[in-house]
N, C-alpha and C. Protein backbone atom coordinates (compact mmCIF):
# COMPACT_ATOMS: atom_id res chain seq x y z
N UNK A 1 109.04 88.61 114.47
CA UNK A 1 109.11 88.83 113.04
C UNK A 1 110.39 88.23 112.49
N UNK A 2 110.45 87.61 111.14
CA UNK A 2 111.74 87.13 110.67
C UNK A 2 112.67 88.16 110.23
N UNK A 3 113.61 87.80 110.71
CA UNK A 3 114.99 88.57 110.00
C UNK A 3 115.52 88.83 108.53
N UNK A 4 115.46 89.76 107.79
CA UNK A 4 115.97 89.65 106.26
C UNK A 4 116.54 88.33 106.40
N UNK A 5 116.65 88.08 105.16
CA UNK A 5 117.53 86.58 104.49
C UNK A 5 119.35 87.25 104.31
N UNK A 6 119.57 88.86 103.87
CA UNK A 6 120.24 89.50 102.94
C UNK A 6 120.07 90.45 103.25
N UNK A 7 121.01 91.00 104.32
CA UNK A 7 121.31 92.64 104.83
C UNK A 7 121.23 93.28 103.27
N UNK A 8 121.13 94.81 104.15
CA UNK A 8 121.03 95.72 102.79
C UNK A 8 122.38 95.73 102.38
N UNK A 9 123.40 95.56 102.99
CA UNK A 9 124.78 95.66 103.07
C UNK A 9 125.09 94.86 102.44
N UNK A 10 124.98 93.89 102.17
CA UNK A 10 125.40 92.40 101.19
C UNK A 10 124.87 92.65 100.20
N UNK A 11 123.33 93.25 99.82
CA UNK A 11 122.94 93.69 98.44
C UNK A 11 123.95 94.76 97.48
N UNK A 12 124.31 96.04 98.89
CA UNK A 12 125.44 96.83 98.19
C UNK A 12 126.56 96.51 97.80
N UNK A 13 126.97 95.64 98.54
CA UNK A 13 128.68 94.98 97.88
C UNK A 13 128.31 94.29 96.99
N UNK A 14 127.04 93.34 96.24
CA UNK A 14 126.60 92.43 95.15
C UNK A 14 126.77 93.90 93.85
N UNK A 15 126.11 94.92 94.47
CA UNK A 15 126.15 95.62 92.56
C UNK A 15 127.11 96.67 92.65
N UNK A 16 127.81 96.34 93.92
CA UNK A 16 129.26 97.51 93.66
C UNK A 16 130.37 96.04 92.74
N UNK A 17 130.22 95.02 93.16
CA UNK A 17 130.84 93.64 92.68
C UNK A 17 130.57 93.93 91.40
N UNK A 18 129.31 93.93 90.89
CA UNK A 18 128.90 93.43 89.38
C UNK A 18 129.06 94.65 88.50
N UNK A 19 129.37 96.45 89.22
CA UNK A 19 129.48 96.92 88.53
C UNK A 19 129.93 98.10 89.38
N UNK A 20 131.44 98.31 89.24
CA UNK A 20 131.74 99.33 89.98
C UNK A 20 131.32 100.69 89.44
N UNK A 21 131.38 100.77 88.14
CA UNK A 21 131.22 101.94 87.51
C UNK A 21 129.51 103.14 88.54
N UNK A 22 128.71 101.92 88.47
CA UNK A 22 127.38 102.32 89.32
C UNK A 22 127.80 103.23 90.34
N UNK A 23 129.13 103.13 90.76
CA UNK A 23 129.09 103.61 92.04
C UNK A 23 130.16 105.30 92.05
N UNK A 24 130.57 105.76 90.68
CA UNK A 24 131.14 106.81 90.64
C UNK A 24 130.47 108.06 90.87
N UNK A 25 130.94 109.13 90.99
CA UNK A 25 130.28 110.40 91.42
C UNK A 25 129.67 110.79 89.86
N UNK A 26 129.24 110.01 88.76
CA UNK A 26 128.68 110.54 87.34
C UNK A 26 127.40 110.33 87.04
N UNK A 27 127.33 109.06 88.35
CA UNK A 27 126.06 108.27 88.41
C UNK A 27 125.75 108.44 90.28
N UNK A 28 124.22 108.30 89.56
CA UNK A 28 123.32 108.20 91.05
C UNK A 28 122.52 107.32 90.88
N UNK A 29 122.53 106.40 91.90
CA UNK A 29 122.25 104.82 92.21
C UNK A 29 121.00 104.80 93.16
N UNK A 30 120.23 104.74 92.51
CA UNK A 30 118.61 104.40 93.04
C UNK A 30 117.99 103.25 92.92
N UNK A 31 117.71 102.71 93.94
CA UNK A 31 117.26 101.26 94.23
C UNK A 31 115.64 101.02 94.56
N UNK A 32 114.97 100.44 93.97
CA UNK A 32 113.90 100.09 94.31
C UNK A 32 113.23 98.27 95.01
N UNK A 33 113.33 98.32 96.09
CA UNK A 33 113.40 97.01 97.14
C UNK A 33 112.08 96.98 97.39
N UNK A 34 111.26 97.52 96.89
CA UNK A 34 109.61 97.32 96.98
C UNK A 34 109.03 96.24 98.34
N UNK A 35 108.71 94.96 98.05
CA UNK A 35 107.96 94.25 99.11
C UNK A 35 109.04 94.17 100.07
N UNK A 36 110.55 93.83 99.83
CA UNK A 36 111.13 93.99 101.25
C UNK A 36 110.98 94.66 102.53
N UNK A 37 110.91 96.33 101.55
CA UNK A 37 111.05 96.96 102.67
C UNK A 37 109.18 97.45 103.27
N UNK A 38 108.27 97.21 102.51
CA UNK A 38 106.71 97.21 103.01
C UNK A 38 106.00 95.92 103.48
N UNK A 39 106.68 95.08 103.28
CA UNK A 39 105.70 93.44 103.33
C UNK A 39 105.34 93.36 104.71
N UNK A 40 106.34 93.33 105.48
CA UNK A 40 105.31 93.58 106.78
C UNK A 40 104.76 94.56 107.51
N UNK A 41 104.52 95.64 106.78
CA UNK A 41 103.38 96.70 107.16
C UNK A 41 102.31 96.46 106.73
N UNK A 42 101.82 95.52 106.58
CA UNK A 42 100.18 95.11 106.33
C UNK A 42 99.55 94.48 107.39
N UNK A 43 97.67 95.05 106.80
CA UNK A 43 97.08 94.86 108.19
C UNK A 43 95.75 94.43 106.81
N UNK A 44 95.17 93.20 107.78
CA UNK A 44 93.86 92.82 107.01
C UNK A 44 92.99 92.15 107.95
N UNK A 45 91.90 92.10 108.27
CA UNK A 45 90.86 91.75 108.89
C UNK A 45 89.63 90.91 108.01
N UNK A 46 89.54 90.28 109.14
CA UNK A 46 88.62 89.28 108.21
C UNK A 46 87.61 88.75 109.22
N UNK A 47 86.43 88.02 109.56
CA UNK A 47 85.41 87.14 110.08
C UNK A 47 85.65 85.73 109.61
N UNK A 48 86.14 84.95 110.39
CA UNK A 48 86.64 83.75 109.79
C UNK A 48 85.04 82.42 110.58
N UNK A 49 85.02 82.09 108.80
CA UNK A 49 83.13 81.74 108.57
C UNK A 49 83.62 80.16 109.28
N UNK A 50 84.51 79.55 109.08
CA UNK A 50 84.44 78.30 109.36
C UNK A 50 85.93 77.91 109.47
N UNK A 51 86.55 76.69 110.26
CA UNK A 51 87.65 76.25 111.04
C UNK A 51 87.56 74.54 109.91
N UNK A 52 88.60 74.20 109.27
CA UNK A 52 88.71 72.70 108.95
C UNK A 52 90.06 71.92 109.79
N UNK A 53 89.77 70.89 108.98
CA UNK A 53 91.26 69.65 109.25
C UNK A 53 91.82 69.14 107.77
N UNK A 54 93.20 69.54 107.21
CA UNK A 54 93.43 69.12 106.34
C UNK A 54 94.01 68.47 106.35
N UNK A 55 94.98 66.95 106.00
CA UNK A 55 96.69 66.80 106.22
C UNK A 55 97.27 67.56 106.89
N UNK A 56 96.53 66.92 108.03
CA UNK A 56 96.89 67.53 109.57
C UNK A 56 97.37 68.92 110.27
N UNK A 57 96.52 69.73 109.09
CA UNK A 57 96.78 71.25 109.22
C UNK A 57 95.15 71.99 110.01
N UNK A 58 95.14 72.83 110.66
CA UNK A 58 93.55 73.52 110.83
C UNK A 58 93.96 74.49 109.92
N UNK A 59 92.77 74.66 108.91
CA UNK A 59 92.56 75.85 107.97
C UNK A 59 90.72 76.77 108.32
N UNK A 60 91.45 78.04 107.81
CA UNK A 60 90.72 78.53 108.58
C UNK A 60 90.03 79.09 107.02
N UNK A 61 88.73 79.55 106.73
CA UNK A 61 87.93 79.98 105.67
C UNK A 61 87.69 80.94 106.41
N UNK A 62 88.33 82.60 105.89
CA UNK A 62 87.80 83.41 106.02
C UNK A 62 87.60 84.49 104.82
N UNK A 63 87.13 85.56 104.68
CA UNK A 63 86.69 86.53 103.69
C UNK A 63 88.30 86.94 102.86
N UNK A 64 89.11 86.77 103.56
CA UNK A 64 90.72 87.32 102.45
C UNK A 64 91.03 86.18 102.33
N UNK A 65 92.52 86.80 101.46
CA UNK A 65 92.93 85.46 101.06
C UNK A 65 92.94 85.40 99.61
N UNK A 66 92.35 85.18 98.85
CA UNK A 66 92.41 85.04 97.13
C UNK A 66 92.80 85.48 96.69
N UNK A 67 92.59 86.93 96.78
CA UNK A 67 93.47 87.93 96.05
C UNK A 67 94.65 88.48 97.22
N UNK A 68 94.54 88.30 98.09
CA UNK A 68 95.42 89.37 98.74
C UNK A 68 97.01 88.66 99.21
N UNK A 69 97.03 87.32 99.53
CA UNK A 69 97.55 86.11 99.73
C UNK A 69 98.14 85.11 99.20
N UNK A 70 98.28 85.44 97.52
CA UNK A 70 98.87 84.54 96.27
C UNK A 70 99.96 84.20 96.39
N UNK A 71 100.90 84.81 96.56
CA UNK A 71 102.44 84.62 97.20
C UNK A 71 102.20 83.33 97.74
N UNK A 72 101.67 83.58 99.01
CA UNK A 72 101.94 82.88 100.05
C UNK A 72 101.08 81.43 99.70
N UNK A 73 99.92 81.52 98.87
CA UNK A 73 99.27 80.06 98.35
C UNK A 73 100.33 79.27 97.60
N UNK A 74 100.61 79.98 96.55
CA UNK A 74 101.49 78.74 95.87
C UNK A 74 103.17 78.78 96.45
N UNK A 75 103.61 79.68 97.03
CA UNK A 75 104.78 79.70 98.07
C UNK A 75 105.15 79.34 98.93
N UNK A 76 104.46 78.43 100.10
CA UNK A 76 103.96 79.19 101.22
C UNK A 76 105.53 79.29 102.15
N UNK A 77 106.07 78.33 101.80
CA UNK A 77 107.75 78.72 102.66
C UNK A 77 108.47 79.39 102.32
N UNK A 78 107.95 80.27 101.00
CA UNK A 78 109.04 81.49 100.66
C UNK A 78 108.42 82.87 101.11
N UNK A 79 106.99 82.74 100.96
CA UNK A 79 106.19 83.97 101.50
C UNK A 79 105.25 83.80 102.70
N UNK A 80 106.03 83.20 103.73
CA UNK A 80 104.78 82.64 104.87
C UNK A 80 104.95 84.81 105.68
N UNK A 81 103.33 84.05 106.39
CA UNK A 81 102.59 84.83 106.75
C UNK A 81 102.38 85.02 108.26
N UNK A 82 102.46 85.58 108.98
CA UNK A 82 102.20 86.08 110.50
C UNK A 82 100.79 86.43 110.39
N UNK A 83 100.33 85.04 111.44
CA UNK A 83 99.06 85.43 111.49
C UNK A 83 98.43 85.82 113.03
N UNK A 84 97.78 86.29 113.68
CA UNK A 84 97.33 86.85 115.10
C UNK A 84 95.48 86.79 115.29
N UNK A 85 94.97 85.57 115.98
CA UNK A 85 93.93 84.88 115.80
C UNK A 85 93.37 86.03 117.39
N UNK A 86 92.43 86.97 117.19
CA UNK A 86 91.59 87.53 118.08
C UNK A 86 89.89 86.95 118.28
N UNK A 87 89.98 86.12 119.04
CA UNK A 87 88.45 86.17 118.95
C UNK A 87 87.14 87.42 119.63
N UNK A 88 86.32 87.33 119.09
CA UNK A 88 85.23 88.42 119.20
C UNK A 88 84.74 88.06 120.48
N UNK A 89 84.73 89.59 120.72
CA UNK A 89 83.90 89.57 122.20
C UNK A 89 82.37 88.95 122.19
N UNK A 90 82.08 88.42 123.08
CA UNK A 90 80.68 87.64 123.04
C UNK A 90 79.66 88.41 123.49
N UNK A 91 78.92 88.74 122.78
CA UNK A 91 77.74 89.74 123.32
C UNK A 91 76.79 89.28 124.49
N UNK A 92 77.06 90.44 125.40
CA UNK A 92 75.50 89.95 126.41
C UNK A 92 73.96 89.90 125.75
N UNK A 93 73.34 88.77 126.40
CA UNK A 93 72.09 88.64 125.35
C UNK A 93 71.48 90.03 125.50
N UNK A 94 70.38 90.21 124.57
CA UNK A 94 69.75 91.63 124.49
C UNK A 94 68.77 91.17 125.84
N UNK A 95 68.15 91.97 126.20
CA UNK A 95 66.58 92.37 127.30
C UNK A 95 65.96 91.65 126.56
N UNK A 96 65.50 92.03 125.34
CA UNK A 96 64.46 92.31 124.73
C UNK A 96 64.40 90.73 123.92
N UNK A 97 65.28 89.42 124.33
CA UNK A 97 65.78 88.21 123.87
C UNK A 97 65.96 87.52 124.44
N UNK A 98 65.73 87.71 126.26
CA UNK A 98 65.84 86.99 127.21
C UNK A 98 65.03 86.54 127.79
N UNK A 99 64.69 85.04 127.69
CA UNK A 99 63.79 84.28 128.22
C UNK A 99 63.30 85.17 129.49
N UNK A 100 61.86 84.38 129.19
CA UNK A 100 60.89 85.19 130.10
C UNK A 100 61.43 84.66 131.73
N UNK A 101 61.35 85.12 133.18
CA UNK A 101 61.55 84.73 134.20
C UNK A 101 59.90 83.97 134.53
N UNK A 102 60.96 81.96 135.09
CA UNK A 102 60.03 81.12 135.44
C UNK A 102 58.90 81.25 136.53
């Protein structure tokens, strides 16, 4: 997994810098870091319908992605993505689908 860009520690000395007052006992300093601190707790599954060749990339067409993945479409080196390719177990044919014995 990648490493923050920007300890939390460098964020605190940026708005104790820009505003010491924030930091007196008159005020209470609540921070909201939203996708930092959740972005990689996500989990999505998909059936991926078909494999291409783009400008020398393999892209993969599967069911996510449009909506869930925007960041990372028009971003993609500011919001790249960890991806983990499982393929499906291959089913034994059924009985009831198996050529007759010659």
């Amino acid at each position: 997994s990648r490493a923050y860009s920007t300890p939390f520690s460098a964020l605190v000395s940026a708005l104790h810098r820009a505003s010491l007052a924030l930091f007196s006992p008159a005020h209470l300093l609540i921070t909201e870091f939203g996708r930092r601190i959740h972005a990689k707790a996500a989990f999505a599954a998909s059936r991926v319908h078909a494999v291409k060749r783009s400008g020398g990339r393999r892209l993969a067409v599967a069911g996510v992605g449009a909506d869930m993945f925007v960041r990372t479409a028009y971003q993609p080196r500011h919001w790249p993505l960890s991806l983990l390719h499982l393929p499906a177990p291959v089913p034994a044919p059924s009985p009831a689908l198996a050529p007759p014995p010659p």
